[in-house]
PDB file of N, CA and C in Angstrom:
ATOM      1  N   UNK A   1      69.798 -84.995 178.661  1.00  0.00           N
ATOM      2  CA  UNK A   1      68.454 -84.555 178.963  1.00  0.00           C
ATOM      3  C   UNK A   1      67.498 -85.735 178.829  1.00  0.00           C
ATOM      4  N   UNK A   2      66.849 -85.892 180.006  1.00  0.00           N
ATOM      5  CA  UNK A   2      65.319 -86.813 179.557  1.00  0.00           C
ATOM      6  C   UNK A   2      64.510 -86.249 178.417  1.00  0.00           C
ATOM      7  N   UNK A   3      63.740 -87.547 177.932  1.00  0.00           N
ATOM      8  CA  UNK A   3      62.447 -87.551 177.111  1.00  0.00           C
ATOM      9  C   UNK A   3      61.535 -86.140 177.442  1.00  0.00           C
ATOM     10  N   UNK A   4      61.137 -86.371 178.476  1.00  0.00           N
ATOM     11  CA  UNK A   4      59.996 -85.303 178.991  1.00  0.00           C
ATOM     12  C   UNK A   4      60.409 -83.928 179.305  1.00  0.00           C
ATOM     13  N   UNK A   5      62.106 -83.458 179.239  1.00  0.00           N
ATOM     14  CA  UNK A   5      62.354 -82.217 179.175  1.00  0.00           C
ATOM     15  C   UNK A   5      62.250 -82.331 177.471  1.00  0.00           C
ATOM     16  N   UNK A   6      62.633 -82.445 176.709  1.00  0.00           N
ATOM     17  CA  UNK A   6      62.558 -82.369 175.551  1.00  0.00           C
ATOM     18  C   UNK A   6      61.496 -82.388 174.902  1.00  0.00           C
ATOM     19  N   UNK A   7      60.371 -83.007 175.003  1.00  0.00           N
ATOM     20  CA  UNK A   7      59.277 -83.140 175.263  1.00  0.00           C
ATOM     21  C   UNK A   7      58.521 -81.432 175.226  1.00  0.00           C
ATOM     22  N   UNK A   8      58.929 -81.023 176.520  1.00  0.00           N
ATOM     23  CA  UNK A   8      58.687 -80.039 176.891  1.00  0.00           C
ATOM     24  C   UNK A   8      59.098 -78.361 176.244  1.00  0.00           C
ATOM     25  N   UNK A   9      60.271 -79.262 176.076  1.00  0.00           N
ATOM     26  CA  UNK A   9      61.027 -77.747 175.158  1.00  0.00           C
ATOM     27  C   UNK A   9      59.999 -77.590 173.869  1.00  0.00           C
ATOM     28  N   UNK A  10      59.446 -78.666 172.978  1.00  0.00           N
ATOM     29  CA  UNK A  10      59.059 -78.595 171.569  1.00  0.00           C
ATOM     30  C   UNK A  10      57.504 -78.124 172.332  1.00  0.00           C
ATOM     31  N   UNK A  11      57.030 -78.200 173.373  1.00  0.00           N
ATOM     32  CA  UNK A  11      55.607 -78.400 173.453  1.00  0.00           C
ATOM     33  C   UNK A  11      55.419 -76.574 174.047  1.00  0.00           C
ATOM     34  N   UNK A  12      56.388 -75.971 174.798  1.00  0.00           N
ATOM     35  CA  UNK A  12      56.581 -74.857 175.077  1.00  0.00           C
ATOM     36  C   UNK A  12      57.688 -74.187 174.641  1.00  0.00           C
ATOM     37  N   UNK A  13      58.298 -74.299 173.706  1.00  0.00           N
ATOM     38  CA  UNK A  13      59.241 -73.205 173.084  1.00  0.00           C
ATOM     39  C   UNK A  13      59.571 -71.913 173.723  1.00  0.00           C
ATOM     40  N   UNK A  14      60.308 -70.794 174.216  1.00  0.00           N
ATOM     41  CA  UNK A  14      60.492 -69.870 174.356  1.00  0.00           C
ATOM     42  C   UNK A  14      60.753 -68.622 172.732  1.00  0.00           C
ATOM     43  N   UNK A  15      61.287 -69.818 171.988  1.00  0.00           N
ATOM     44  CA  UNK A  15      61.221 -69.252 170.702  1.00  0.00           C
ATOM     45  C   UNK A  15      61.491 -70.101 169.716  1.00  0.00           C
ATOM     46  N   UNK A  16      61.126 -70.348 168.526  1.00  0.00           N
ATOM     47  CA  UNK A  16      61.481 -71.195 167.771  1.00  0.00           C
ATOM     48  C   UNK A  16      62.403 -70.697 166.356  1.00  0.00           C
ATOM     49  N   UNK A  17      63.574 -70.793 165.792  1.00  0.00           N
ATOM     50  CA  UNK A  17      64.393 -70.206 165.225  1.00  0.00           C
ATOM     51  C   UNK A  17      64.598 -71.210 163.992  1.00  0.00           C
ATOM     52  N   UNK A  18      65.005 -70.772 162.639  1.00  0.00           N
ATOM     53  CA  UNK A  18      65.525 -71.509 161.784  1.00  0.00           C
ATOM     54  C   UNK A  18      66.297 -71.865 161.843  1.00  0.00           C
ATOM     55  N   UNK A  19      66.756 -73.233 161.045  1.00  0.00           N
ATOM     56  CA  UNK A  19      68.622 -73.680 161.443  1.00  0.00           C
ATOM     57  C   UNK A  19      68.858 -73.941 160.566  1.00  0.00           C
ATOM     58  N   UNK A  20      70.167 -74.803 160.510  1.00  0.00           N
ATOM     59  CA  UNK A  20      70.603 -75.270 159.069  1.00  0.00           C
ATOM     60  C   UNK A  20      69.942 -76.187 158.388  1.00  0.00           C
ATOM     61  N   UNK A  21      69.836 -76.359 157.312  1.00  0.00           N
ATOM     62  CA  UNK A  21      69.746 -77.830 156.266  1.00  0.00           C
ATOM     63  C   UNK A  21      68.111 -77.043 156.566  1.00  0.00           C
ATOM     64  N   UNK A  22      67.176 -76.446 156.949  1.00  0.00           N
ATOM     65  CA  UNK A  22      65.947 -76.315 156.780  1.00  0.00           C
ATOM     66  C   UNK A  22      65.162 -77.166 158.068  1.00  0.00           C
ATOM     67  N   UNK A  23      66.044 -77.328 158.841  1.00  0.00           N
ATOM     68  CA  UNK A  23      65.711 -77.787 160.419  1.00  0.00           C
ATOM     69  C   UNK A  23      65.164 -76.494 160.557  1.00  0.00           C
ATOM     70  N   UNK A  24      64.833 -76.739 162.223  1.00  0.00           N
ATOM     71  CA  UNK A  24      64.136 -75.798 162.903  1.00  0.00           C
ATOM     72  C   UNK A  24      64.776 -76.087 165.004  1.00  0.00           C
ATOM     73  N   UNK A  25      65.134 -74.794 165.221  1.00  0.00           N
ATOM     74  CA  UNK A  25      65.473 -75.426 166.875  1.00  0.00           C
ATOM     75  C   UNK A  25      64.745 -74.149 167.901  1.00  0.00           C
ATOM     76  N   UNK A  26      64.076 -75.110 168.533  1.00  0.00           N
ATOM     77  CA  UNK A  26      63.113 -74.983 170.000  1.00  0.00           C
ATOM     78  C   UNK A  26      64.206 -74.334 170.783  1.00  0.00           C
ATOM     79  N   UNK A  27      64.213 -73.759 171.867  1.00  0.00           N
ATOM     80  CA  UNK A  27      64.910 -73.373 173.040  1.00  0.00           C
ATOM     81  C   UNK A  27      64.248 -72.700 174.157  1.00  0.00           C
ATOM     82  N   UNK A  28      64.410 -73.578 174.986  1.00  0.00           N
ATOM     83  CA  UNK A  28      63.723 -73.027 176.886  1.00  0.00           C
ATOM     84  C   UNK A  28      64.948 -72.415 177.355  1.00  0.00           C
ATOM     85  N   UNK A  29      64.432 -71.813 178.593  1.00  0.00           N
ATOM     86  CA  UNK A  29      65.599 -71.726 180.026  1.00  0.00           C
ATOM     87  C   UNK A  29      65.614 -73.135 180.737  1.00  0.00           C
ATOM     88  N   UNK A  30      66.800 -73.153 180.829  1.00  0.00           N
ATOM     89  CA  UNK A  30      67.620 -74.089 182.078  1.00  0.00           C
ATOM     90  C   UNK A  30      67.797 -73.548 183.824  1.00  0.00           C
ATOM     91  N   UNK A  31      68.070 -72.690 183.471  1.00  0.00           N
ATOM     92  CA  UNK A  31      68.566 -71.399 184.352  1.00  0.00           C
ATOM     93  C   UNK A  31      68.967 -70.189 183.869  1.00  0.00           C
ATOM     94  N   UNK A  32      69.066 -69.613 185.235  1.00  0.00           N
ATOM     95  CA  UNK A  32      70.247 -68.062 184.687  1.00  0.00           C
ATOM     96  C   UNK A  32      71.143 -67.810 183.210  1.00  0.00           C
ATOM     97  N   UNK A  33      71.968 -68.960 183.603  1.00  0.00           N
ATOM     98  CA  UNK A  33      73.224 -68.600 182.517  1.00  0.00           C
ATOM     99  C   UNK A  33      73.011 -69.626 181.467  1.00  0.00           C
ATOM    100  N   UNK A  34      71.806 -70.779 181.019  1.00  0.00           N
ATOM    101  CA  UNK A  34      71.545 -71.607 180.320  1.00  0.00           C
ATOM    102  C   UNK A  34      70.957 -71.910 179.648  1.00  0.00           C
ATOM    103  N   UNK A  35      70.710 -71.992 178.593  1.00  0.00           N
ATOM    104  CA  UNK A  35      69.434 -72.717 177.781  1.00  0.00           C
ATOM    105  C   UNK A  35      69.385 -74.415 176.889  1.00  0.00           C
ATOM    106  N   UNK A  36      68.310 -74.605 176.663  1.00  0.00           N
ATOM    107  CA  UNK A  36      67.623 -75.921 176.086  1.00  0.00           C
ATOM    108  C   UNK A  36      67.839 -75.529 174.816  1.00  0.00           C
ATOM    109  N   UNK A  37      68.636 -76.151 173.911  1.00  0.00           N
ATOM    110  CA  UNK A  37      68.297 -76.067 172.428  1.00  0.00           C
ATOM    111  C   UNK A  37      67.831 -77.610 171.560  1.00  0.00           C
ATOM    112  N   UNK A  38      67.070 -77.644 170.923  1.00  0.00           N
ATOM    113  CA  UNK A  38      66.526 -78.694 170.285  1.00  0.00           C
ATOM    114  C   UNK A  38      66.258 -78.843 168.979  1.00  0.00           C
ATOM    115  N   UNK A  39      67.185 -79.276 168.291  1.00  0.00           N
ATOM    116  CA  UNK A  39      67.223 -79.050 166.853  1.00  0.00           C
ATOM    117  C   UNK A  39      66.448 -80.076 166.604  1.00  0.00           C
ATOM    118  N   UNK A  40      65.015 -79.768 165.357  1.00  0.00           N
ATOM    119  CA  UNK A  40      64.099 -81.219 164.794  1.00  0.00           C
ATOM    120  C   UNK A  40      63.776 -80.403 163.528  1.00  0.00           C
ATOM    121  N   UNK A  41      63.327 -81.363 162.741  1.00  0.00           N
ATOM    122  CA  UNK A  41      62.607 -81.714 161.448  1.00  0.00           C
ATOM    123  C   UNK A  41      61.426 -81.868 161.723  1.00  0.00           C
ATOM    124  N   UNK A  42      60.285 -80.789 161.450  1.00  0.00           N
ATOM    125  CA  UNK A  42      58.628 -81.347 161.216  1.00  0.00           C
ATOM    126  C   UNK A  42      58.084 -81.499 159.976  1.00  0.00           C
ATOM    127  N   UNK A  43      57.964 -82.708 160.018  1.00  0.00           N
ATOM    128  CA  UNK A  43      57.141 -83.324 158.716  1.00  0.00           C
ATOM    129  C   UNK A  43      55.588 -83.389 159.590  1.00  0.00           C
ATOM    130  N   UNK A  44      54.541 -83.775 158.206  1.00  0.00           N
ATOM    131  CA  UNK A  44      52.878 -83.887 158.213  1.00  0.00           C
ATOM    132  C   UNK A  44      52.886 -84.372 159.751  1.00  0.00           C
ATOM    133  N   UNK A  45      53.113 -84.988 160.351  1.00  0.00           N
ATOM    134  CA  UNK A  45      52.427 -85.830 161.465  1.00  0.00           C
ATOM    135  C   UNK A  45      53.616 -86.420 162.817  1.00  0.00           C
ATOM    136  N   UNK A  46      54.408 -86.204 162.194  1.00  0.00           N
ATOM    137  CA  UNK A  46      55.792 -86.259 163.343  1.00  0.00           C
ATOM    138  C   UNK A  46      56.773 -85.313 163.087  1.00  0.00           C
ATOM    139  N   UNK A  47      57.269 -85.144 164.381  1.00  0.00           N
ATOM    140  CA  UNK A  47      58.404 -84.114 164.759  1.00  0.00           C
ATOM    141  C   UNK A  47      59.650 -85.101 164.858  1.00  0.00           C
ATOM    142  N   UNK A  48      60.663 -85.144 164.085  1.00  0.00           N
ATOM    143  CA  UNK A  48      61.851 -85.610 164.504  1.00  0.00           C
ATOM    144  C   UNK A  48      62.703 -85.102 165.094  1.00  0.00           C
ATOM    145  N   UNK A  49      63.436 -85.475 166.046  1.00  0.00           N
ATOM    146  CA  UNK A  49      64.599 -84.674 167.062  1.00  0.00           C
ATOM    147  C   UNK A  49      65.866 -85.121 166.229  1.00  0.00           C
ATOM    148  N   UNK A  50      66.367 -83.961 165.642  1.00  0.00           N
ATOM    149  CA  UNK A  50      67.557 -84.445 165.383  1.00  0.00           C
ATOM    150  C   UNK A  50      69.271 -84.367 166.108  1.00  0.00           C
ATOM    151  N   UNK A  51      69.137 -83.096 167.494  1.00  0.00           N
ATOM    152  CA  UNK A  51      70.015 -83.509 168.602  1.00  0.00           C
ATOM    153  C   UNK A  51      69.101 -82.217 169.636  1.00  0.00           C
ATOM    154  N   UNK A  52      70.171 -82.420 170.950  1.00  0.00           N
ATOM    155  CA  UNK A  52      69.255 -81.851 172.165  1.00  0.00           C
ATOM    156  C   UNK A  52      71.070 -81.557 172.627  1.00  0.00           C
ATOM    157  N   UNK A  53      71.273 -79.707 172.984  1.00  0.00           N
ATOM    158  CA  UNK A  53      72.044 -79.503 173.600  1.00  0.00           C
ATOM    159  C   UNK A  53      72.133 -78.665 174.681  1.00  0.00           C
ATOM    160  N   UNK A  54      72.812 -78.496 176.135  1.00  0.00           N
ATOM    161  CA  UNK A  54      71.977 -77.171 176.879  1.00  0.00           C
ATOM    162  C   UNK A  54      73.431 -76.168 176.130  1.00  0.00           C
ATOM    163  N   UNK A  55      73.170 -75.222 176.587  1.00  0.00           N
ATOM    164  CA  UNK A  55      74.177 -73.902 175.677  1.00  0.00           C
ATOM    165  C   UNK A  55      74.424 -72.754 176.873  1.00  0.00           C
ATOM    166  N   UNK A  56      74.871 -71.956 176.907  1.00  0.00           N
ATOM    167  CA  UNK A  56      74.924 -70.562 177.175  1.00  0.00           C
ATOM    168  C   UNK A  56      74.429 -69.715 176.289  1.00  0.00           C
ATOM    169  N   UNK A  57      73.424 -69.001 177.880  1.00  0.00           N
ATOM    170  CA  UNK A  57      72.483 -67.923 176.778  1.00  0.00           C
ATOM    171  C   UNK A  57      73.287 -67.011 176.262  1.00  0.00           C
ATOM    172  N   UNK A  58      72.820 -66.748 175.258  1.00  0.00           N
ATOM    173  CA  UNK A  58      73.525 -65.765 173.900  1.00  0.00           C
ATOM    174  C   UNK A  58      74.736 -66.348 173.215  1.00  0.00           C
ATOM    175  N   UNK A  59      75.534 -67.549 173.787  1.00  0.00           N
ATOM    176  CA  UNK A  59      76.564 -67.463 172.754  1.00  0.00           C
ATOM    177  C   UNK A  59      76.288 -67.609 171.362  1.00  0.00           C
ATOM    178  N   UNK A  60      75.459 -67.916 170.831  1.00  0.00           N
ATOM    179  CA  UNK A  60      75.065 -68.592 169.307  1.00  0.00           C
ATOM    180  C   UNK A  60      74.676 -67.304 168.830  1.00  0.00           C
ATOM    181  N   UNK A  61      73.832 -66.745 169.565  1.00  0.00           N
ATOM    182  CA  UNK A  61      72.992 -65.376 169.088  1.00  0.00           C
ATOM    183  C   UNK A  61      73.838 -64.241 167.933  1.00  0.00           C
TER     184      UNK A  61
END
């Protein structure tokens, strides 16, 4: 994935979910059968990305 989809996922979320270790992951649509997941860390003043994967919707769910 580019910068500016990712970018995009954190700036428009479809939903934002807890994760492990006290992360946090973003997720858009891709398409139909796909989604954007974006696992980051927000601290005071920056967002760290800590990985970017596309998935199938619902398998994780």
């Amino acid at each position: 994935m580019d910068e500016a989809t990712v970018m995009d996922a954190l700036a428009n979320a479809e939903g934002v979910k807890p994760a492990y270790g006290g992360r946090r992951m973003a997720e858009i649509t891709l398409d139909e059968r796909r989604v954007l997941r974006v696992v980051f860390v927000e601290e005071v003043d920056v967002i760290n990305v800590v990985t970017v994967y596309p998935a199938r919707r619902g398998r994780y769910d």
